[in-house]
PDB file of N, CA and C in Angstrom:
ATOM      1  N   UNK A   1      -8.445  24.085 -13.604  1.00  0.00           N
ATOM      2  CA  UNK A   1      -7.573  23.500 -14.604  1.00  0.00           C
ATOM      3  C   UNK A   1      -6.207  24.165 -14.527  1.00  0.00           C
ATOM      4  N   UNK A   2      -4.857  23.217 -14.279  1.00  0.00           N
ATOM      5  CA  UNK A   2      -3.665  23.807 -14.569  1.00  0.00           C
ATOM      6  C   UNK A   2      -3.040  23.742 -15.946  1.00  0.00           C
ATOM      7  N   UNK A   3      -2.356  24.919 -16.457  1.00  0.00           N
ATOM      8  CA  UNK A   3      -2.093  24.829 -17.358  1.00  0.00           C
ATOM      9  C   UNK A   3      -0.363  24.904 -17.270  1.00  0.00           C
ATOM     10  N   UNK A   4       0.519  24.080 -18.046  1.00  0.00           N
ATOM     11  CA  UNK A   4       1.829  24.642 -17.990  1.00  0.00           C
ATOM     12  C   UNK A   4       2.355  24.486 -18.974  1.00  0.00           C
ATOM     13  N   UNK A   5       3.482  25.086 -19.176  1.00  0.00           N
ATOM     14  CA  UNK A   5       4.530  24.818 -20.474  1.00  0.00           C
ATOM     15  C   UNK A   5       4.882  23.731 -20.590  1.00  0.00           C
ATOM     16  N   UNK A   6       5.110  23.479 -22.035  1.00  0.00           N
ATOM     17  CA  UNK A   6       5.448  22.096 -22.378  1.00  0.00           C
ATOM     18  C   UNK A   6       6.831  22.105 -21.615  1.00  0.00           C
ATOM     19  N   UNK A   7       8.096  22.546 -21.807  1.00  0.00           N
ATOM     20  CA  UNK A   7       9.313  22.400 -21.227  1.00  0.00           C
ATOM     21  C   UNK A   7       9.347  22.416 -19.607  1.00  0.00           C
ATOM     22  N   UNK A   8       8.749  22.975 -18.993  1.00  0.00           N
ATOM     23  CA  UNK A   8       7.800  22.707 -17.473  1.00  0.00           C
ATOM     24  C   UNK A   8       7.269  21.193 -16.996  1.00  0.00           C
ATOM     25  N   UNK A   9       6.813  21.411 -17.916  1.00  0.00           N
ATOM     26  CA  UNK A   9       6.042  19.957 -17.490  1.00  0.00           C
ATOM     27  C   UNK A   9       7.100  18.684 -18.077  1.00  0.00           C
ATOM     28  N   UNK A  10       7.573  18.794 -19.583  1.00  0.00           N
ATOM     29  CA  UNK A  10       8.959  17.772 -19.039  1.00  0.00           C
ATOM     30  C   UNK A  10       9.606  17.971 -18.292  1.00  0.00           C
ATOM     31  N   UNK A  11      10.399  18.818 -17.864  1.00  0.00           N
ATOM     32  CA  UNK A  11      11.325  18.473 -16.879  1.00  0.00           C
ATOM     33  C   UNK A  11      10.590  17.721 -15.417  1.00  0.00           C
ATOM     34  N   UNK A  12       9.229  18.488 -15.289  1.00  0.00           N
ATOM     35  CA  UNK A  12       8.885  17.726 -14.346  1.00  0.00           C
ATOM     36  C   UNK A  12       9.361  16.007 -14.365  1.00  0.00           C
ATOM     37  N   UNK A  13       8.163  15.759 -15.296  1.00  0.00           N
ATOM     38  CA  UNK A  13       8.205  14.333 -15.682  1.00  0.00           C
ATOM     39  C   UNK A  13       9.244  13.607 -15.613  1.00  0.00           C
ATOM     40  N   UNK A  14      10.681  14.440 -16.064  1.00  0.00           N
ATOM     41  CA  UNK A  14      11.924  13.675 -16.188  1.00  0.00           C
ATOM     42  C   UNK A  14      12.524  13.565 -14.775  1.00  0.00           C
ATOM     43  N   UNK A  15      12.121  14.678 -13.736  1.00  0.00           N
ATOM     44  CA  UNK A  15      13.042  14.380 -12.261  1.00  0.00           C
ATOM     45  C   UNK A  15      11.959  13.067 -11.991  1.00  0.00           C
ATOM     46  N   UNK A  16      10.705  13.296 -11.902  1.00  0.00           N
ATOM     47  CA  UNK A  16       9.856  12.351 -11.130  1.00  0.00           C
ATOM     48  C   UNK A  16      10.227  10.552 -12.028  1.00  0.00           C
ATOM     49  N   UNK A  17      10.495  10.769 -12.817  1.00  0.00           N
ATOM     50  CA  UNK A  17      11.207   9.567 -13.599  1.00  0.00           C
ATOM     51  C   UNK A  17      12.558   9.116 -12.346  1.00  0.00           C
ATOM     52  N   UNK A  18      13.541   9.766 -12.694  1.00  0.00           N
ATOM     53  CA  UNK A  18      14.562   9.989 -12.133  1.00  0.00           C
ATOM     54  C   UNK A  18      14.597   9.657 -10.952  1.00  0.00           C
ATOM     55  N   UNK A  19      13.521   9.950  -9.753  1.00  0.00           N
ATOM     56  CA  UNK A  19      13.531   9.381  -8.408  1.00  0.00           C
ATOM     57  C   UNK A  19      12.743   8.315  -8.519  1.00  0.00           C
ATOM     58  N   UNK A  20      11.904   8.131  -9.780  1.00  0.00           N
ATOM     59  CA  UNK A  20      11.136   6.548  -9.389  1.00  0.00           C
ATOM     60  C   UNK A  20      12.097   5.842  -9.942  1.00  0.00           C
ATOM     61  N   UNK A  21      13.174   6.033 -10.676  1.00  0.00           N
ATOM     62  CA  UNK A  21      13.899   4.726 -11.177  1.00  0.00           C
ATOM     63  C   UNK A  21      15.343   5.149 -10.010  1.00  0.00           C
ATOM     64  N   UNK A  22      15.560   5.614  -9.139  1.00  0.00           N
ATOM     65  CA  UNK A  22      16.415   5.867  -8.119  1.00  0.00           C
ATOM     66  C   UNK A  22      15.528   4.731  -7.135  1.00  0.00           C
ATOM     67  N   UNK A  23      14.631   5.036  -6.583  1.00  0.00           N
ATOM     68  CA  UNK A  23      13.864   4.442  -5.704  1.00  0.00           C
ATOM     69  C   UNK A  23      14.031   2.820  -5.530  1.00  0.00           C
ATOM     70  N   UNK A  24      13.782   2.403  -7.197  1.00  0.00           N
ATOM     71  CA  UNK A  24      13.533   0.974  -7.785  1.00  0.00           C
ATOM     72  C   UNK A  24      14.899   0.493  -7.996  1.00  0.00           C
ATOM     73  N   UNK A  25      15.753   1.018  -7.576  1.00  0.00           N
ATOM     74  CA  UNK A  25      17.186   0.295  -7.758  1.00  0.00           C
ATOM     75  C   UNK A  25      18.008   0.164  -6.534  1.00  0.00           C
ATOM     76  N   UNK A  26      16.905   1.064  -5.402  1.00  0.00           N
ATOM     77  CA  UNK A  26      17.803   0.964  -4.184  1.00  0.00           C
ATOM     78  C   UNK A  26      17.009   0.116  -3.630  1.00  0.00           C
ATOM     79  N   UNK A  27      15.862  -0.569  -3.714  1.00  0.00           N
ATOM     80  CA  UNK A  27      15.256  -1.423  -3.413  1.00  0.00           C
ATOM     81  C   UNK A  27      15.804  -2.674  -3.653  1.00  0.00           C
ATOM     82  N   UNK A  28      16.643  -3.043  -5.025  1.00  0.00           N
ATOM     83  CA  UNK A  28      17.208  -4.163  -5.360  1.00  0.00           C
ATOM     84  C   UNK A  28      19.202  -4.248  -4.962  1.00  0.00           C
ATOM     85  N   UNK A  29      19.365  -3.041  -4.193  1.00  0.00           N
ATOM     86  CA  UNK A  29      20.474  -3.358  -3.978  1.00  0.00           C
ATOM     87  C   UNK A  29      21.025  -4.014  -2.785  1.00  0.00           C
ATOM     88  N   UNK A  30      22.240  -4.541  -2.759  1.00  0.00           N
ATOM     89  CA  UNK A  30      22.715  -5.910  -1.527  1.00  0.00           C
ATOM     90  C   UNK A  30      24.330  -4.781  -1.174  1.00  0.00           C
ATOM     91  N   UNK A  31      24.309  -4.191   0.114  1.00  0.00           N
ATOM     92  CA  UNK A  31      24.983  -4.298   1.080  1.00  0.00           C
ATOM     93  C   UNK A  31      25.655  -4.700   1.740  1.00  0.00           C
ATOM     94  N   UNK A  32      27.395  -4.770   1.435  1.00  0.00           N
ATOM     95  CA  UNK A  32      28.053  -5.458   2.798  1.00  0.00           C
ATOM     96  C   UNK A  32      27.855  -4.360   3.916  1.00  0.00           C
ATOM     97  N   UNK A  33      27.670  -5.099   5.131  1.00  0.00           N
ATOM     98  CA  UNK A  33      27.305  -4.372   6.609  1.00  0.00           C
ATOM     99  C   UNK A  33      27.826  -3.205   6.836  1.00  0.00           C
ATOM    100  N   UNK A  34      29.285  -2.727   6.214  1.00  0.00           N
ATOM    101  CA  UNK A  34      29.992  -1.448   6.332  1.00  0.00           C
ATOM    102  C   UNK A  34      29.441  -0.502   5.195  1.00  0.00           C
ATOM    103  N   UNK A  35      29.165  -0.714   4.591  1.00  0.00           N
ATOM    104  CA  UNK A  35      28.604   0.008   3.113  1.00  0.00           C
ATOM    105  C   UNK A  35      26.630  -0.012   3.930  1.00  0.00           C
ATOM    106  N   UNK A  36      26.408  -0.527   4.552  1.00  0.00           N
ATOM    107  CA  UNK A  36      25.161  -0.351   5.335  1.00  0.00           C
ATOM    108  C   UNK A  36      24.935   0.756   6.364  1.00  0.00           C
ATOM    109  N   UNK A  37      25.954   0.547   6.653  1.00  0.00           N
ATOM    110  CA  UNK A  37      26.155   1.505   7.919  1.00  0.00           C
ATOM    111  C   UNK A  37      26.163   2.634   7.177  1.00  0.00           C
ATOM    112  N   UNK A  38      27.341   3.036   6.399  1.00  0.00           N
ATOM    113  CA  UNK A  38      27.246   4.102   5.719  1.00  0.00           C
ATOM    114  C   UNK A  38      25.945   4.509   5.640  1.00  0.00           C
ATOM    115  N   UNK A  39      25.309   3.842   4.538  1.00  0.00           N
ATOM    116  CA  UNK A  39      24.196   3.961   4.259  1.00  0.00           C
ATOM    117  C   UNK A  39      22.617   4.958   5.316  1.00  0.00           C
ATOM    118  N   UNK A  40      23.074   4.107   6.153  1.00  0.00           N
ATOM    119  CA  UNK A  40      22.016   4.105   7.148  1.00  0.00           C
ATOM    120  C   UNK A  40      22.353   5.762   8.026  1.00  0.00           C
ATOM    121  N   UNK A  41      23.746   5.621   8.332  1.00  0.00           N
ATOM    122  CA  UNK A  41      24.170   6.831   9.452  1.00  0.00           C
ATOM    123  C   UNK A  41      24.346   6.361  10.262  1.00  0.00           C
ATOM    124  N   UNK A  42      24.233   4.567  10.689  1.00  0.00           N
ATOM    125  CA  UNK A  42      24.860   4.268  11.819  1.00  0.00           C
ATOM    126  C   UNK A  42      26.413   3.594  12.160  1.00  0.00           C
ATOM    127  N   UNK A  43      26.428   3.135  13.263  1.00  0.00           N
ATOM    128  CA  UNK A  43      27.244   2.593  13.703  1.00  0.00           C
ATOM    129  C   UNK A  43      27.413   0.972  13.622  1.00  0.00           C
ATOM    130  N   UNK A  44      28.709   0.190  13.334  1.00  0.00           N
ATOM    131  CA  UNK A  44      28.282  -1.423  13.118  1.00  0.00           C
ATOM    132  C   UNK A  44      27.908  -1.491  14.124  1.00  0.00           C
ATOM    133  N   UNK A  45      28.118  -1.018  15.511  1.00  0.00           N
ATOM    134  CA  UNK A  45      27.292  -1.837  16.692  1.00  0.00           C
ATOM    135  C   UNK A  45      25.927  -1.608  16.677  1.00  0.00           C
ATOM    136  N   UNK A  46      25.524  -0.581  16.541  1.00  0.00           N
ATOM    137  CA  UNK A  46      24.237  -0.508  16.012  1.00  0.00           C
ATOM    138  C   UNK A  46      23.070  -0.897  14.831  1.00  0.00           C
ATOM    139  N   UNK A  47      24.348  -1.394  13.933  1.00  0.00           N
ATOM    140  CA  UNK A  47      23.696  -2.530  12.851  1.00  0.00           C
ATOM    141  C   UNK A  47      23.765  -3.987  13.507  1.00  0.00           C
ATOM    142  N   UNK A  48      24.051  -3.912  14.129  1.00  0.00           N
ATOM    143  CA  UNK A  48      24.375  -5.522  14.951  1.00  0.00           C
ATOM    144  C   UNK A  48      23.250  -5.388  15.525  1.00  0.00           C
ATOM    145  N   UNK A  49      22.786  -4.549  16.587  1.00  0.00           N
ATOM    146  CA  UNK A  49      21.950  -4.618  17.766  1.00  0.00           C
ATOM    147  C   UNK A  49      20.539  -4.611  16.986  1.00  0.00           C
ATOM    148  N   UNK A  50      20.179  -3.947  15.683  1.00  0.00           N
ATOM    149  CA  UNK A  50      19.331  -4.054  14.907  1.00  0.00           C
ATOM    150  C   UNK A  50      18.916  -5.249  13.985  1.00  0.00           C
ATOM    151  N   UNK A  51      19.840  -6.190  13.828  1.00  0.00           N
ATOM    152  CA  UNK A  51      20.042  -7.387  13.368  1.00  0.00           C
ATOM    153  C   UNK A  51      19.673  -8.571  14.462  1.00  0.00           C
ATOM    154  N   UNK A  52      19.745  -8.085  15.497  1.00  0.00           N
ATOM    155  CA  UNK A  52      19.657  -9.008  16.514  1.00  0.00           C
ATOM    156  C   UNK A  52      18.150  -9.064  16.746  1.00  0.00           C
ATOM    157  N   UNK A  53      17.801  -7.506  17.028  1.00  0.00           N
ATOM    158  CA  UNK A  53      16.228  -6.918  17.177  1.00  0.00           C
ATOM    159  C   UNK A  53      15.213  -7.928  16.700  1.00  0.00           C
ATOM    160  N   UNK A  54      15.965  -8.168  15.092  1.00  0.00           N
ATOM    161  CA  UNK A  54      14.605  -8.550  13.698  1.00  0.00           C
ATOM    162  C   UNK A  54      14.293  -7.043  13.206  1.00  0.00           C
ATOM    163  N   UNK A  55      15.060  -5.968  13.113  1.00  0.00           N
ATOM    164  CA  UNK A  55      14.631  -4.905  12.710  1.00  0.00           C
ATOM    165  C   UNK A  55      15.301  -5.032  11.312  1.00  0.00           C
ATOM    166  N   UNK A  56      16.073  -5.274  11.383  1.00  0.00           N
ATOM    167  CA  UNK A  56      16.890  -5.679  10.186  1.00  0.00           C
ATOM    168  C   UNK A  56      17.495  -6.745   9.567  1.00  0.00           C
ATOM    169  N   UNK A  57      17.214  -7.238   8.596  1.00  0.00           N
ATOM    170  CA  UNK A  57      17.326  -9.092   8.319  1.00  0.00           C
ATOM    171  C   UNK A  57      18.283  -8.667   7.259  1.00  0.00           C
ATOM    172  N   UNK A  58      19.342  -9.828   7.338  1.00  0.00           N
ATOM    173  CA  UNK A  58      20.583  -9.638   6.418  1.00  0.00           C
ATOM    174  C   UNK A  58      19.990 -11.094   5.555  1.00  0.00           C
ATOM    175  N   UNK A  59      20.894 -11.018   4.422  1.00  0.00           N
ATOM    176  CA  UNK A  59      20.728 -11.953   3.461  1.00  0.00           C
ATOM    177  C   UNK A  59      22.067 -12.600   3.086  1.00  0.00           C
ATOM    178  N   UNK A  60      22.331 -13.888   3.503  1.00  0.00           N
ATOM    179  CA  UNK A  60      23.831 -13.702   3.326  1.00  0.00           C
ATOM    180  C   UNK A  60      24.909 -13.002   3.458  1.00  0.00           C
ATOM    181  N   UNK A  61      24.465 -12.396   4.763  1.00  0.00           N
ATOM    182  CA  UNK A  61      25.680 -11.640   4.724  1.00  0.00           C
ATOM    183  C   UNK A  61      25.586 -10.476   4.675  1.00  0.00           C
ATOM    184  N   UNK A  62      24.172  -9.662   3.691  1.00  0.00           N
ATOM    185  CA  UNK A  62      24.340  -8.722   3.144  1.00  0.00           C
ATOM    186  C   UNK A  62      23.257  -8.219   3.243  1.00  0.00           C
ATOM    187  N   UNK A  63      23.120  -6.916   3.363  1.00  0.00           N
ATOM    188  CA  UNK A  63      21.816  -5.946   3.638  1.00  0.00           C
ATOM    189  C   UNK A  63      20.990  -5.478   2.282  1.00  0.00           C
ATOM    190  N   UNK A  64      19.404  -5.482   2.071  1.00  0.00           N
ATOM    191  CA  UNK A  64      18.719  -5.659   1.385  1.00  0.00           C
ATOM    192  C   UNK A  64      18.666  -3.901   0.951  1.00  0.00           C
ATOM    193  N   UNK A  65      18.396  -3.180   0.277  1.00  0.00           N
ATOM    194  CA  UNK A  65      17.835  -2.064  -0.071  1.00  0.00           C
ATOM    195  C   UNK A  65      16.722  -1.754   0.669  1.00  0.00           C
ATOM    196  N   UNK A  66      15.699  -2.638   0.883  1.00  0.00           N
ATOM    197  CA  UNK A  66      14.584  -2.333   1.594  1.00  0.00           C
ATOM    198  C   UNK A  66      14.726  -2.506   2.778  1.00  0.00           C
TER     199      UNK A  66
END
């Protein structure tokens, strides 16, 4: 059995909050291709060549969170 402090164990609760509602919003966000790249660490030619692949499916234009 673990036992911890109440102020311990919220804060836990509150980061693990914190990255599940981080998580759930980068999932719903839309990307223009340069703000992707960023994103990613690559290069547009390399978002291109990944787009081309099927590794990466744009949506109008615009890159999915997921």
């Amino acid at each position: 059995m673990i036992t911890w402090e109440s102020h311990a164990l919220e804060a836990m609760l509150t980061e693990a909050a914190r990255r599940g509602a981080a998580l759930a919003i980068e999932d719903m966000v839309c990307y223009h291709y340069a703000d992707a790249c960023e994103h990613l660490g690559i290069s547009y030619n390399t978002l291109q060549k990944r787009i081309r692949e099927g590794k990466i499916r744009p949506v109008d234009g615009r890159i999915t969170g997921r």
